[in-house]
Protein backbone atom coordinates (compact mmCIF):
# COMPACT_ATOMS: atom_id res chain seq x y z
CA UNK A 1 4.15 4.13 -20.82
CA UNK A 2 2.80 0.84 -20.70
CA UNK A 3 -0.31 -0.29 -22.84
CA UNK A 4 -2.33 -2.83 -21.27
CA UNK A 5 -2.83 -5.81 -23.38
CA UNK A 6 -6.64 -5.76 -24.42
CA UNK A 7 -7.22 -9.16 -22.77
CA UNK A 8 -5.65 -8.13 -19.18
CA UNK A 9 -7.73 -4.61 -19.89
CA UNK A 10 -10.87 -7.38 -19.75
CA UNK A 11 -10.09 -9.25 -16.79
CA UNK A 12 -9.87 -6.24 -14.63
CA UNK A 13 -13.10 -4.73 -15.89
CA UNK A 14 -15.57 -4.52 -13.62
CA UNK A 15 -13.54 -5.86 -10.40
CA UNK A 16 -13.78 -3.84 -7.19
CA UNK A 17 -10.26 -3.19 -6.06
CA UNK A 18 -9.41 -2.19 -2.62
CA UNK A 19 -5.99 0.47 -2.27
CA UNK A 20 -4.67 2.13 0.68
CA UNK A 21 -2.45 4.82 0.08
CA UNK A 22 -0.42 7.54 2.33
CA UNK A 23 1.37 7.97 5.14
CA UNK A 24 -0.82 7.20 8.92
CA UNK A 25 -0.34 9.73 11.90
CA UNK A 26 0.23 8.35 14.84
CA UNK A 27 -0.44 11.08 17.38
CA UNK A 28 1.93 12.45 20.86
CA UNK A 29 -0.63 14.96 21.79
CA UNK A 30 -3.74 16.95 20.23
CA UNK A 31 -0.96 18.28 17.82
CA UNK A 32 2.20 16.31 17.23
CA UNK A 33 2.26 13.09 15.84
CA UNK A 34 4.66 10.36 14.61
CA UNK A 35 4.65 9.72 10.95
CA UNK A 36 6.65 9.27 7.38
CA UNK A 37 7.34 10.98 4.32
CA UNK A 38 5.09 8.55 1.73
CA UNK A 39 2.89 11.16 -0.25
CA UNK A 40 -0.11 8.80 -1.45
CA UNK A 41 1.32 9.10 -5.11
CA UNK A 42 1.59 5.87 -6.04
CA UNK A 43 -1.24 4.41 -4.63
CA UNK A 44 -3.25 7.18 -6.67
CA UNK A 45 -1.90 6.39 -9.43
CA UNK A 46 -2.69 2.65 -8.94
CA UNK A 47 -6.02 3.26 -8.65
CA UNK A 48 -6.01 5.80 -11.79
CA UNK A 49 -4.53 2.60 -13.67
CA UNK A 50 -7.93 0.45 -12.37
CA UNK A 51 -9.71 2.64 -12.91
CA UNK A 52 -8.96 3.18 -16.80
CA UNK A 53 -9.56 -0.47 -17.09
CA UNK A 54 -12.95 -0.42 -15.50
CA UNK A 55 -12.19 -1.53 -11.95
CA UNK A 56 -14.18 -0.19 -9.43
CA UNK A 57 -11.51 1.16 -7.33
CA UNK A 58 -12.32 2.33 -3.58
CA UNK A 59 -9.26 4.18 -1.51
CA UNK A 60 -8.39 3.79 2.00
CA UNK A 61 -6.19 6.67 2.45
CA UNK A 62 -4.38 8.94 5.01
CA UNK A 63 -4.58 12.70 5.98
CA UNK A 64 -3.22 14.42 3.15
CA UNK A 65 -3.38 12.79 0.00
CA UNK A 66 -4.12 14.46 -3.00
CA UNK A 67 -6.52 14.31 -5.57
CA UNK A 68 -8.57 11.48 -2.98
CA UNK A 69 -12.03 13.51 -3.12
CA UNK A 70 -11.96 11.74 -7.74
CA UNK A 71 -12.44 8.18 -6.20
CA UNK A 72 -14.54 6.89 -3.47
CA UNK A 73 -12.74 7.43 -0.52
CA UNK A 74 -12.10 7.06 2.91
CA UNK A 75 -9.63 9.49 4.89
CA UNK A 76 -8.08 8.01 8.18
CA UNK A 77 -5.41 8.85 10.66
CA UNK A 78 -3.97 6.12 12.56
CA UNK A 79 -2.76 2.61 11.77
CA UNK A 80 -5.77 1.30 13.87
CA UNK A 81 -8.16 3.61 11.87
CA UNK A 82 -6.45 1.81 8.62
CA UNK A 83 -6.95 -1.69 9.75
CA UNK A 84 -10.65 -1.07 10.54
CA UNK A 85 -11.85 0.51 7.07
CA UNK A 86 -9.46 -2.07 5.26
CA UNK A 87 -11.27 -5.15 7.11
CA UNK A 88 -14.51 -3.40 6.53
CA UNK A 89 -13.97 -3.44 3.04
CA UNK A 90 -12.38 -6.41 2.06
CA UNK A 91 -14.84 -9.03 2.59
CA UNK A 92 -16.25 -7.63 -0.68
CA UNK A 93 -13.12 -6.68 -2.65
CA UNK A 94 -11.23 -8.81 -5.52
CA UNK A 95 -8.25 -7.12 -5.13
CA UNK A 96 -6.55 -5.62 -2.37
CA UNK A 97 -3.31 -3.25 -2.66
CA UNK A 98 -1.47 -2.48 0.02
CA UNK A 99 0.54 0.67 -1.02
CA UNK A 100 0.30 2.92 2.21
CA UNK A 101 3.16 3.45 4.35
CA UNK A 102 2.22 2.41 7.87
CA UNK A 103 3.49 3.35 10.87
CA UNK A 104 4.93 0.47 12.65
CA UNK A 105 4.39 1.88 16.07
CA UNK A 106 2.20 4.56 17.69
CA UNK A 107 2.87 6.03 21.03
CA UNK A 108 1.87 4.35 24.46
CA UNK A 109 -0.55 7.01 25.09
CA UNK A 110 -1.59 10.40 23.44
CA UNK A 111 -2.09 13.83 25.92
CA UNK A 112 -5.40 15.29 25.95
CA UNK A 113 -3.37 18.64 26.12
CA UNK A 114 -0.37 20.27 23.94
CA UNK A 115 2.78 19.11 25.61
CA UNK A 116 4.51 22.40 26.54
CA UNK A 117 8.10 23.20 25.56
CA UNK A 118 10.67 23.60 28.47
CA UNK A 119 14.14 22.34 28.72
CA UNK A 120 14.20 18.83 30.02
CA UNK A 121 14.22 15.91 27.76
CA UNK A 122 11.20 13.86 27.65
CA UNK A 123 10.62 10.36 26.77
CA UNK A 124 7.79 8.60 24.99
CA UNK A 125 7.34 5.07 24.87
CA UNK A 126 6.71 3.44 21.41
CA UNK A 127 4.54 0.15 21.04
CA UNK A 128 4.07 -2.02 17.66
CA UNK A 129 1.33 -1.14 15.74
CA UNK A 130 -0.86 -3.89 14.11
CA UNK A 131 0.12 -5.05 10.96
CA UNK A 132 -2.62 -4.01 8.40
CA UNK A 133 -1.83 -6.30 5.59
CA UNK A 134 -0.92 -9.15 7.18
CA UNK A 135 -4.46 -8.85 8.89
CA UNK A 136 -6.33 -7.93 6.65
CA UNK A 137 -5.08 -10.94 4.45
CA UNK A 138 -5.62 -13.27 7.10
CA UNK A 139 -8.96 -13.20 6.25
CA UNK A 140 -8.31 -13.82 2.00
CA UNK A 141 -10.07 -16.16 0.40
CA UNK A 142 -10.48 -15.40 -3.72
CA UNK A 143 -8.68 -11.79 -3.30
CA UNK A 144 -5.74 -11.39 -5.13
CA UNK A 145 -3.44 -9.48 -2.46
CA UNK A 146 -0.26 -7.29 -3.41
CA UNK A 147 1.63 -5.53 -0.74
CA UNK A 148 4.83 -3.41 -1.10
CA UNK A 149 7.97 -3.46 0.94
CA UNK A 150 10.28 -0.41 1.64
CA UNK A 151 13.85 -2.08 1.83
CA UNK A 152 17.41 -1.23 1.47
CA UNK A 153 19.14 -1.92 -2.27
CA UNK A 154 20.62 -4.92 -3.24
CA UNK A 155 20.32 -9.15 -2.46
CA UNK A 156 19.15 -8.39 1.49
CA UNK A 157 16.02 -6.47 0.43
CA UNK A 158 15.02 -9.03 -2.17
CA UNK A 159 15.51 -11.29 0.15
CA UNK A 160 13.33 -9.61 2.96
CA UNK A 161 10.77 -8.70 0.68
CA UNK A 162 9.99 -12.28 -0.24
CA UNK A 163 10.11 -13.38 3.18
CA UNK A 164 7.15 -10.59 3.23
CA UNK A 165 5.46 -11.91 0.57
CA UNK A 166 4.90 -15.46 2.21
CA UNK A 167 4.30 -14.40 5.51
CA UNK A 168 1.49 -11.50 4.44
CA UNK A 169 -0.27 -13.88 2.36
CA UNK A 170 0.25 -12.08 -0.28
CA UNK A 171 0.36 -13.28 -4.09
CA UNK A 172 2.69 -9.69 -5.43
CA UNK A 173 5.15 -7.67 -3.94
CA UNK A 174 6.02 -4.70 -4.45
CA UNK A 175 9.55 -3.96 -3.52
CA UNK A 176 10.99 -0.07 -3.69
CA UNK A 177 13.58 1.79 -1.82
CA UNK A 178 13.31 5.18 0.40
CA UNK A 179 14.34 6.66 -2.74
CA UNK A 180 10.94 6.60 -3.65
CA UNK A 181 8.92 8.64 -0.70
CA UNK A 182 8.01 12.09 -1.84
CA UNK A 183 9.09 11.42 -5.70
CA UNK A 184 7.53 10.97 -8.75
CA UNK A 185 9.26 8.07 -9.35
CA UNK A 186 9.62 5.03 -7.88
CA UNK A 187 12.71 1.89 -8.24
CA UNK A 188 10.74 -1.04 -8.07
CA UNK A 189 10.66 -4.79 -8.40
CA UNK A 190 7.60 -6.53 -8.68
CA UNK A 191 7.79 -9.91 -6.66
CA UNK A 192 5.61 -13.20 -7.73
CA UNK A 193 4.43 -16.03 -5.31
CA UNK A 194 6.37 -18.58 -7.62
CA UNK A 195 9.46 -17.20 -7.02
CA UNK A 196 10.36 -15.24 -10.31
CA UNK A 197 11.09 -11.38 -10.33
CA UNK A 198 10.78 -8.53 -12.20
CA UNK A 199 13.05 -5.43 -12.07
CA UNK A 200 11.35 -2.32 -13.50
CA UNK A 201 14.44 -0.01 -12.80
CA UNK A 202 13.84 3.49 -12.16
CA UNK A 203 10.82 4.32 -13.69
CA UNK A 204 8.03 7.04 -13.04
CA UNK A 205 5.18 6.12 -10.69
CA UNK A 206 2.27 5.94 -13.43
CA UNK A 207 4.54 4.05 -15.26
CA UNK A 208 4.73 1.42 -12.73
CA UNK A 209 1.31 1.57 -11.39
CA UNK A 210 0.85 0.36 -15.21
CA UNK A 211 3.13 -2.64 -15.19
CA UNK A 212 1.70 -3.72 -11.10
CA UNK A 213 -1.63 -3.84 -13.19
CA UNK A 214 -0.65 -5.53 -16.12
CA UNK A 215 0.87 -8.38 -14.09
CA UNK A 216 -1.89 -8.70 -11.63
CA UNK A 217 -4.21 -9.38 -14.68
CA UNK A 218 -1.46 -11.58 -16.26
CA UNK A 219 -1.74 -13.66 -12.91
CA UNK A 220 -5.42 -13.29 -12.79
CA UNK A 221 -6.03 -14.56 -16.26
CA UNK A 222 -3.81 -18.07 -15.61
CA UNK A 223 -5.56 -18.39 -12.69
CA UNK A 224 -8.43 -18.83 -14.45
CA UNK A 225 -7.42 -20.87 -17.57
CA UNK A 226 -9.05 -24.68 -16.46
């Protein structure tokens, strides 16, 4: 486990830190929806990590994450309802981490009844959900923003994951692999806005919540050296 350096433990005390964590529901009909496997885990244990270090952490998180009722909290279900809370929010926030899994689209519409089972196929058009980070971040001003990209292995994923970076507005990246959904652990590489890189391997997720908050604080405290 990582140890964060006294110093970093200083800068982060006291800052109000904005996570969103989980998977969104995107919904087909009163009781089918559209979603993905993330299970909040490592944005909870992000904001365990803040909080040790005296952050004031607050959690925008989807329908069935665990352990959300030990932090201030609020649940949502769609991408929309994600976006909404995280503008809300931000405006007075320090940092922002962007750890949920969004959906990236939602069905056209949603039936106000069950759709019943017969044999014919049916269809349902998808459209693009809105972006959350990249919105939310359109807005940054002092707010130190870290988002994290789910990308294939290898030289292509690094490379999409940076192109991420700069066009999110974001000043970390957090780049992991589907390996990652439903586990404990997570195979990361932490991304910074001056191009360097830094592979953590395959470590446990509390392990790397650790390191994402030591080197936001390393990055926090040159930022502030005159």
């Amino acid at each position: 486990m990582t140890r964060l350096n006294p110093k970093f433990r200083s800068v982060l005390q006291g800052k109000k830190v904005l996570i969103t964590a989980g998977a969104t529901r995107e919904y087909l009909d009163p009781v089918r929806f559209i979603s993905n496997a993330s299970s909040g885990k490592m944005g909870l244990a992000i904001a365990r990590s803040f909080r040790s270090c005296g952050a004031k952490v607050f959690l925008v998180a989807g329908q069935g994450v665990p352990e959300f009722l030990k932090f201030p909290a609020c649940i949502v279900t769609s991408a929309r309802d994600m976006l909404e809370e995280s503008q809300k929010r931000f405006p007075r926030s320090d940092i922002f981490v962007a750890a949920a899994a969004v959906s990236d689209y939602r069905p056209e519409s949603c039936g106000r009844k069950k759709i019943s089972r017969n044999r014919d196929p049916i269809s349902v058009r998808l459209i693009p959900n809105p972006d959350v980070l990249a919105t939310v971040t359109r807005k940054k001003k002092n707010q130190f923003c870290v988002g994290f990209a789910l990308e294939d292995e290898g030289h292509s994923g690094l490379r999409k994951a940076r192109s991420k970076m700069q066009t999110k507005n974001c000043d970390m990246m957090v780049l992991n692999t589907v390996s990652s959904l439903e586990s404990d652990h997570i195979d990361a590489t932490i991304l910074f806005a001056d191009g360097s890189s830094r592979s953590l391997g395959k470590v446990k997720k509390s392990q790397c919540a650790q390191e994402i908050c030591q080197s936001i604080a390393h990055q926090l405290n040159k930022k502030s050296r005159p």
